[in-house]
Protein backbone atom coordinates (compact mmCIF):
# COMPACT_ATOMS: atom_id res chain seq x y z
CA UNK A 1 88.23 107.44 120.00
CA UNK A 2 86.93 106.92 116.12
CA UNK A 3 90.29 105.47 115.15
CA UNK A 4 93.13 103.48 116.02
CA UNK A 5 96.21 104.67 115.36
CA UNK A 6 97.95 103.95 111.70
CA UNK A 7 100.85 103.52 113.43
CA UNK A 8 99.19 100.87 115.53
CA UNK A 9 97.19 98.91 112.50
CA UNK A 10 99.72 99.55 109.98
CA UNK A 11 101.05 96.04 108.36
CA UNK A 12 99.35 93.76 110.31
CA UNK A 13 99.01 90.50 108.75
CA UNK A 14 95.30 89.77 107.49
CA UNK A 15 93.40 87.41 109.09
CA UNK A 16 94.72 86.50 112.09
CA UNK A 17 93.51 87.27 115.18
CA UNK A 18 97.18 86.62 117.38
CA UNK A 19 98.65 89.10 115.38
CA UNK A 20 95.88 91.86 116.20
CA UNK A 21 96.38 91.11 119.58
CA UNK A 22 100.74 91.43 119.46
CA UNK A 23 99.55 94.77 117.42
CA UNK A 24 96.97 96.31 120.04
CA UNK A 25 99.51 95.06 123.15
CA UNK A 26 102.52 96.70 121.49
CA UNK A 27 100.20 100.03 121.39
CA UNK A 28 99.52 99.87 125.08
CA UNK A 29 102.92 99.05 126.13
CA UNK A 30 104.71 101.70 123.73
CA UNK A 31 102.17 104.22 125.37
CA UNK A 32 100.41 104.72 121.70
CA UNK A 33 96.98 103.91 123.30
CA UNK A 34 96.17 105.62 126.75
CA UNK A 35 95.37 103.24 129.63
CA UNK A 36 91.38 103.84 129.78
CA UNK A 37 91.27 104.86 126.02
CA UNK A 38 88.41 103.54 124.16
CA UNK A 39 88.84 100.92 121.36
CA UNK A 40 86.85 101.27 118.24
CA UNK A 41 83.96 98.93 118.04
CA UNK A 42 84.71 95.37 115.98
CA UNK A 43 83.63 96.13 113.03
CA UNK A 44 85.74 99.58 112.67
CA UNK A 45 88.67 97.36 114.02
CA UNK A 46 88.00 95.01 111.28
CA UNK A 47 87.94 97.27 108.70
CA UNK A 48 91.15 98.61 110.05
CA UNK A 49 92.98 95.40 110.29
CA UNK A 50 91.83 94.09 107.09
CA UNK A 51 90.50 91.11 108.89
CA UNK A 52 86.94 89.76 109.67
CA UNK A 53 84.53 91.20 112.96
CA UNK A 54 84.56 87.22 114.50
CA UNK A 55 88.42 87.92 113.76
CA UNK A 56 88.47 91.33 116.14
CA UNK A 57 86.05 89.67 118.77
CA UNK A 58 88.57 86.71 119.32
CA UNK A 59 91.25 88.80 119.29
CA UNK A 60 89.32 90.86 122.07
CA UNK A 61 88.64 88.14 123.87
CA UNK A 62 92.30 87.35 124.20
CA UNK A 63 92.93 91.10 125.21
CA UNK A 64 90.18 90.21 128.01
CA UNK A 65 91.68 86.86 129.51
CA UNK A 66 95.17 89.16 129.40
CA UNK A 67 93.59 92.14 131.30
CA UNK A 68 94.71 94.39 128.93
CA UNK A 69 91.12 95.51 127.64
CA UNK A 70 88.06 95.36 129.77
CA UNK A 71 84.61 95.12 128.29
CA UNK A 72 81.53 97.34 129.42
CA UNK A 73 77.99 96.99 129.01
CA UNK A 74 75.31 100.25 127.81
CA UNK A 75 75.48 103.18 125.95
CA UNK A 76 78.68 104.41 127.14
CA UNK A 77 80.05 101.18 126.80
CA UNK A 78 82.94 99.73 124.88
CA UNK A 79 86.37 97.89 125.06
CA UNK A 80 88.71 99.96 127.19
CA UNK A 81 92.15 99.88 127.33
CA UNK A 82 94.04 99.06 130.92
CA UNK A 83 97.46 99.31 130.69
CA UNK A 84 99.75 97.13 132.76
CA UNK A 85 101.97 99.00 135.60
CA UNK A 86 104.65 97.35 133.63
CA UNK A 87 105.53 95.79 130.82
CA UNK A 88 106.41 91.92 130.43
CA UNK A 89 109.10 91.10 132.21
CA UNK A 90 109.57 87.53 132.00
CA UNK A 91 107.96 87.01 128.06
CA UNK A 92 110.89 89.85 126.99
CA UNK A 93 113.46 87.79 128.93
CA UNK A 94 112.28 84.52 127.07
CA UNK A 95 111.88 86.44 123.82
CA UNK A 96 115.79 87.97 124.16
CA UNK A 97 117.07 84.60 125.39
CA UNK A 98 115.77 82.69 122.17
CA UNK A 99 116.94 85.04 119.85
CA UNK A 100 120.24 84.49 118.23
CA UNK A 101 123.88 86.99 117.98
CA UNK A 102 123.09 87.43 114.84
CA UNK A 103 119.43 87.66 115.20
CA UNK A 104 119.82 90.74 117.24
CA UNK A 105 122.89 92.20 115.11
CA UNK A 106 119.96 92.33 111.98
CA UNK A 107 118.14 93.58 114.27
CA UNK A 108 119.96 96.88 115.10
CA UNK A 109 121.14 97.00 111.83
CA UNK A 110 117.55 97.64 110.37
CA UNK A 111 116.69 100.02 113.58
CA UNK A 112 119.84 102.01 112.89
CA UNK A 113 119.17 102.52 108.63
CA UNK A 114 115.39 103.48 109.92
CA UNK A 115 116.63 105.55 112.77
CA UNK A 116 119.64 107.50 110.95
CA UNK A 117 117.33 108.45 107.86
CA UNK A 118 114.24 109.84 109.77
CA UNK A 119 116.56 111.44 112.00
CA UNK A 120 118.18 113.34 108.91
CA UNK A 121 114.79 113.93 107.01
CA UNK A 122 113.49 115.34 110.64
CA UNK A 123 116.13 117.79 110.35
CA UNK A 124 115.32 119.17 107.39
CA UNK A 125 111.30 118.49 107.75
CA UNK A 126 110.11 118.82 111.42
CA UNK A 127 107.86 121.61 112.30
CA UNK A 128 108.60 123.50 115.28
CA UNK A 129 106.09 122.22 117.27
CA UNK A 130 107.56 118.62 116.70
CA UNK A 131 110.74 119.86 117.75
CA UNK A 132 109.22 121.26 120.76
CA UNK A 133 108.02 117.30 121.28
CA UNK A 134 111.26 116.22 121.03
CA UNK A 135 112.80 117.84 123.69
CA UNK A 136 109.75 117.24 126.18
CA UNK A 137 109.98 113.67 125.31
CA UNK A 138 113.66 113.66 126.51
CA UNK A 139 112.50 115.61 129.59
CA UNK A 140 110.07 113.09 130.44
CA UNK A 141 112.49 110.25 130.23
CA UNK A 142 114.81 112.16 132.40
CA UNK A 143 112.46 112.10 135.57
CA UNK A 144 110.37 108.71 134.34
CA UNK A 145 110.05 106.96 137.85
CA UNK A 146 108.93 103.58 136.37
CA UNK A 147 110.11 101.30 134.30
CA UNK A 148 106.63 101.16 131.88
CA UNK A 149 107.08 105.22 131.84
CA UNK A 150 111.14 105.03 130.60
CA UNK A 151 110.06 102.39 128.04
CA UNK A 152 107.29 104.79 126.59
CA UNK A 153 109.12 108.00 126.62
CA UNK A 154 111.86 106.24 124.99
CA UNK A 155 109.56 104.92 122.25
CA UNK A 156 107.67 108.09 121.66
CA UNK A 157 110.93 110.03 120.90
CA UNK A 158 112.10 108.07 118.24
CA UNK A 159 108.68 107.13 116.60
CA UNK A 160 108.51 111.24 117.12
CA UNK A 161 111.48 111.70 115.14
CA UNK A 162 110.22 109.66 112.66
CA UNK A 163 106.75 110.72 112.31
CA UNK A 164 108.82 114.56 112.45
CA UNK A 165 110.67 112.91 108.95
CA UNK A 166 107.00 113.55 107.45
CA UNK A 167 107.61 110.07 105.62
CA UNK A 168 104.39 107.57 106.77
CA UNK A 169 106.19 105.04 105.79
CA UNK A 170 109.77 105.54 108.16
CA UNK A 171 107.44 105.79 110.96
CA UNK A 172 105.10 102.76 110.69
CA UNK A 173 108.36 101.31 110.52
CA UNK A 174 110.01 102.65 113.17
CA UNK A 175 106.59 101.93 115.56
CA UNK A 176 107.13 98.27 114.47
CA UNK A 177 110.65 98.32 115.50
CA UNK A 178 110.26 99.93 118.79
CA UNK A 179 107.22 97.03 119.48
CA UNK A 180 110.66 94.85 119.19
CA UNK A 181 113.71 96.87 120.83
CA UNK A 182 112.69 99.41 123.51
CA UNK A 183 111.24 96.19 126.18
CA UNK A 184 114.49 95.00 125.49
CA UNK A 185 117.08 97.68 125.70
CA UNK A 186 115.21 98.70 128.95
CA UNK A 187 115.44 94.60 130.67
CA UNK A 188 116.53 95.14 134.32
CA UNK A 189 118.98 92.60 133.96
CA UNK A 190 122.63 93.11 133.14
CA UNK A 191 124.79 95.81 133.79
CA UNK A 192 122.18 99.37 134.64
CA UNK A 193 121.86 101.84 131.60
CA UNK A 194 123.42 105.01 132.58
CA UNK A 195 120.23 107.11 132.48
CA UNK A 196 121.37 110.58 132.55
CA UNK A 197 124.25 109.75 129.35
CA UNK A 198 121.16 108.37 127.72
CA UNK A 199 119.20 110.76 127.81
CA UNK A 200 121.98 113.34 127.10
CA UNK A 201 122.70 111.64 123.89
CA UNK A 202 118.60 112.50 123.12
CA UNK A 203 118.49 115.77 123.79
CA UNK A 204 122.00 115.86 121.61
CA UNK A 205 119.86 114.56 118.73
CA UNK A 206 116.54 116.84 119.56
CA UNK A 207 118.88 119.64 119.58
CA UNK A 208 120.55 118.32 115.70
CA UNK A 209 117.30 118.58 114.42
CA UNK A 210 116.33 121.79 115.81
CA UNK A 211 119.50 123.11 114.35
CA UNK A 212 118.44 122.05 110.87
CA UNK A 213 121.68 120.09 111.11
CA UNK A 214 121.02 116.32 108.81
CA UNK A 215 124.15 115.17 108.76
CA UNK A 216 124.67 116.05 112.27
CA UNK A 217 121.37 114.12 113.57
CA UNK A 218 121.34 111.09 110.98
CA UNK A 219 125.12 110.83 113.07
CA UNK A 220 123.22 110.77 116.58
CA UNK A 221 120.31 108.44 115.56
CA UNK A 222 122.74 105.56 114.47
CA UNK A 223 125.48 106.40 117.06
CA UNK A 224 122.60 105.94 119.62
CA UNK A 225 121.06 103.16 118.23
CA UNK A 226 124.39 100.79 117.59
CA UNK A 227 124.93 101.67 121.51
CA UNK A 228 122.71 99.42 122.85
CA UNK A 229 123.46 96.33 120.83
CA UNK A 230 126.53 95.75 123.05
CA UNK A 231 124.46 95.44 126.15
CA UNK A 232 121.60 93.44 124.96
CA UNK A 233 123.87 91.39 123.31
CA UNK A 234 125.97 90.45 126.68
CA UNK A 235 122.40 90.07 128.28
CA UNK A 236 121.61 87.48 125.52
CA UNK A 237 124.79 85.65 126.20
CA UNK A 238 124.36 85.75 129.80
CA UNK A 239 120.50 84.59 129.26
CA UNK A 240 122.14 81.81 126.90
CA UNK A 241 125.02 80.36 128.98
CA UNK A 242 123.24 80.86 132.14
CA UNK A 243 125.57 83.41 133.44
CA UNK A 244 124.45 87.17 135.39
CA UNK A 245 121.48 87.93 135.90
CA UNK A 246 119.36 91.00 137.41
């Protein structure tokens, strides 16, 4: 791999290493870096990042003492990526629980303005081969037998959509919102999502955009967006007051 993703370095904050490690752990959760993908070396990762090479090799290290990168040695050599068989249970749990009502409500909010607009410009932008990712993205979801694989098919298809708007700028956004909602939405705690409705409601958008139909999918997107909120909210609350759990 000569590059990491734009999606992935896009609007990183310079000069910290933390945040180039949320950045690169987001990627391997959201599926946007393969689990035995090679990293670029440090100092194509600093030039990415904006930040210094001793700023990508603590950053690393921190990847290291996580297990999500491993270091090897010779010419074939490298940092390589080894994604989790799951994603974070109990640091999205604590993450949910100290957010606030209105915390998430903003939240949603901005998902559903990004959502609804790439969704519309999609419709009147994607190439057919996009389209054609669209719908295998909401076929994949449909038979995902793990939690880590709903969570990526899930965030593919809307940072899809987005990157289908043709606007770079809708879908570095949207990749930074799905780093924040899709572990979330997908907590195995709470009342189940119904699976086969959600996924219905993606092909229902796909199928808007393949229509050439804006109005239509902008309509989808936030209708299927705003859904959620009520159920991670009552999570929250429950997380908050100490009430249901898994």
């Amino acid at each position: 791999m000569s590059s990491l993703s734009p999606l992935v370095a896009a609007e990183a904050p310079m000069g910290r290493a933390d945040e180039i490690v949320q950045r690169i752990t987001e990627a391997i959760h959201l599926g946007l870096l393969d689990d035995g993908e090679r990293l670029p070396v440090e100092v194509d990762l600093a030039a990415q990042f904006g930040v210094a090479p001793m700023t990508v090799r603590e950053a690393l290290a921190t990847l290291r003492d996580q297990e999500l990168i491993e270091t090897r040695r010779g010419r074939s050599g490298g940092s390589f990526v080894r994604r989790p068989a799951g994603p974070p249970i109990d640091r999205l749990t604590a993450r949910l629980a100290a957010m606030s009502a209105s915390d998430l409500r903003d939240l949603f909010d901005e998902h559903t303005a990004i959502a609804g607009q790439a969704a519309r410009l999609a419709a009147e932008r994607a190439a057919p081969y996009m389209v054609r990712r669209l719908f295998a993205l909401t076929d994949q979801l449909g038979v995902a037998a793990t939690l880590g694989d709903r969570i990526r098919a899930d965030s593919r298809f809307h940072i899809e959509v987005a990157v289908a708007s043709q606007s770079a700028r809708l879908a570095r956004r949207e990749a930074n919102l799905q780093a924040e909602v899709a572990g979330l939405i997908w907590l195995p705690i709470g009342p189940p999502i119904d699976v086969t409705a959600y996924v219905d409601q993606k092909h229902a958008l796909a199928a808007a955009v393949a229509a050439e139909n804006p109005q239509e999918a902008r309509r989808l997107a936030e209708a299927h967006v705003m859904g959620q909120l009520a159920r991670v909210t009552a999570v929250n609350l429950d997380l908050s007051t100490g009430g249901p759990g898994p």
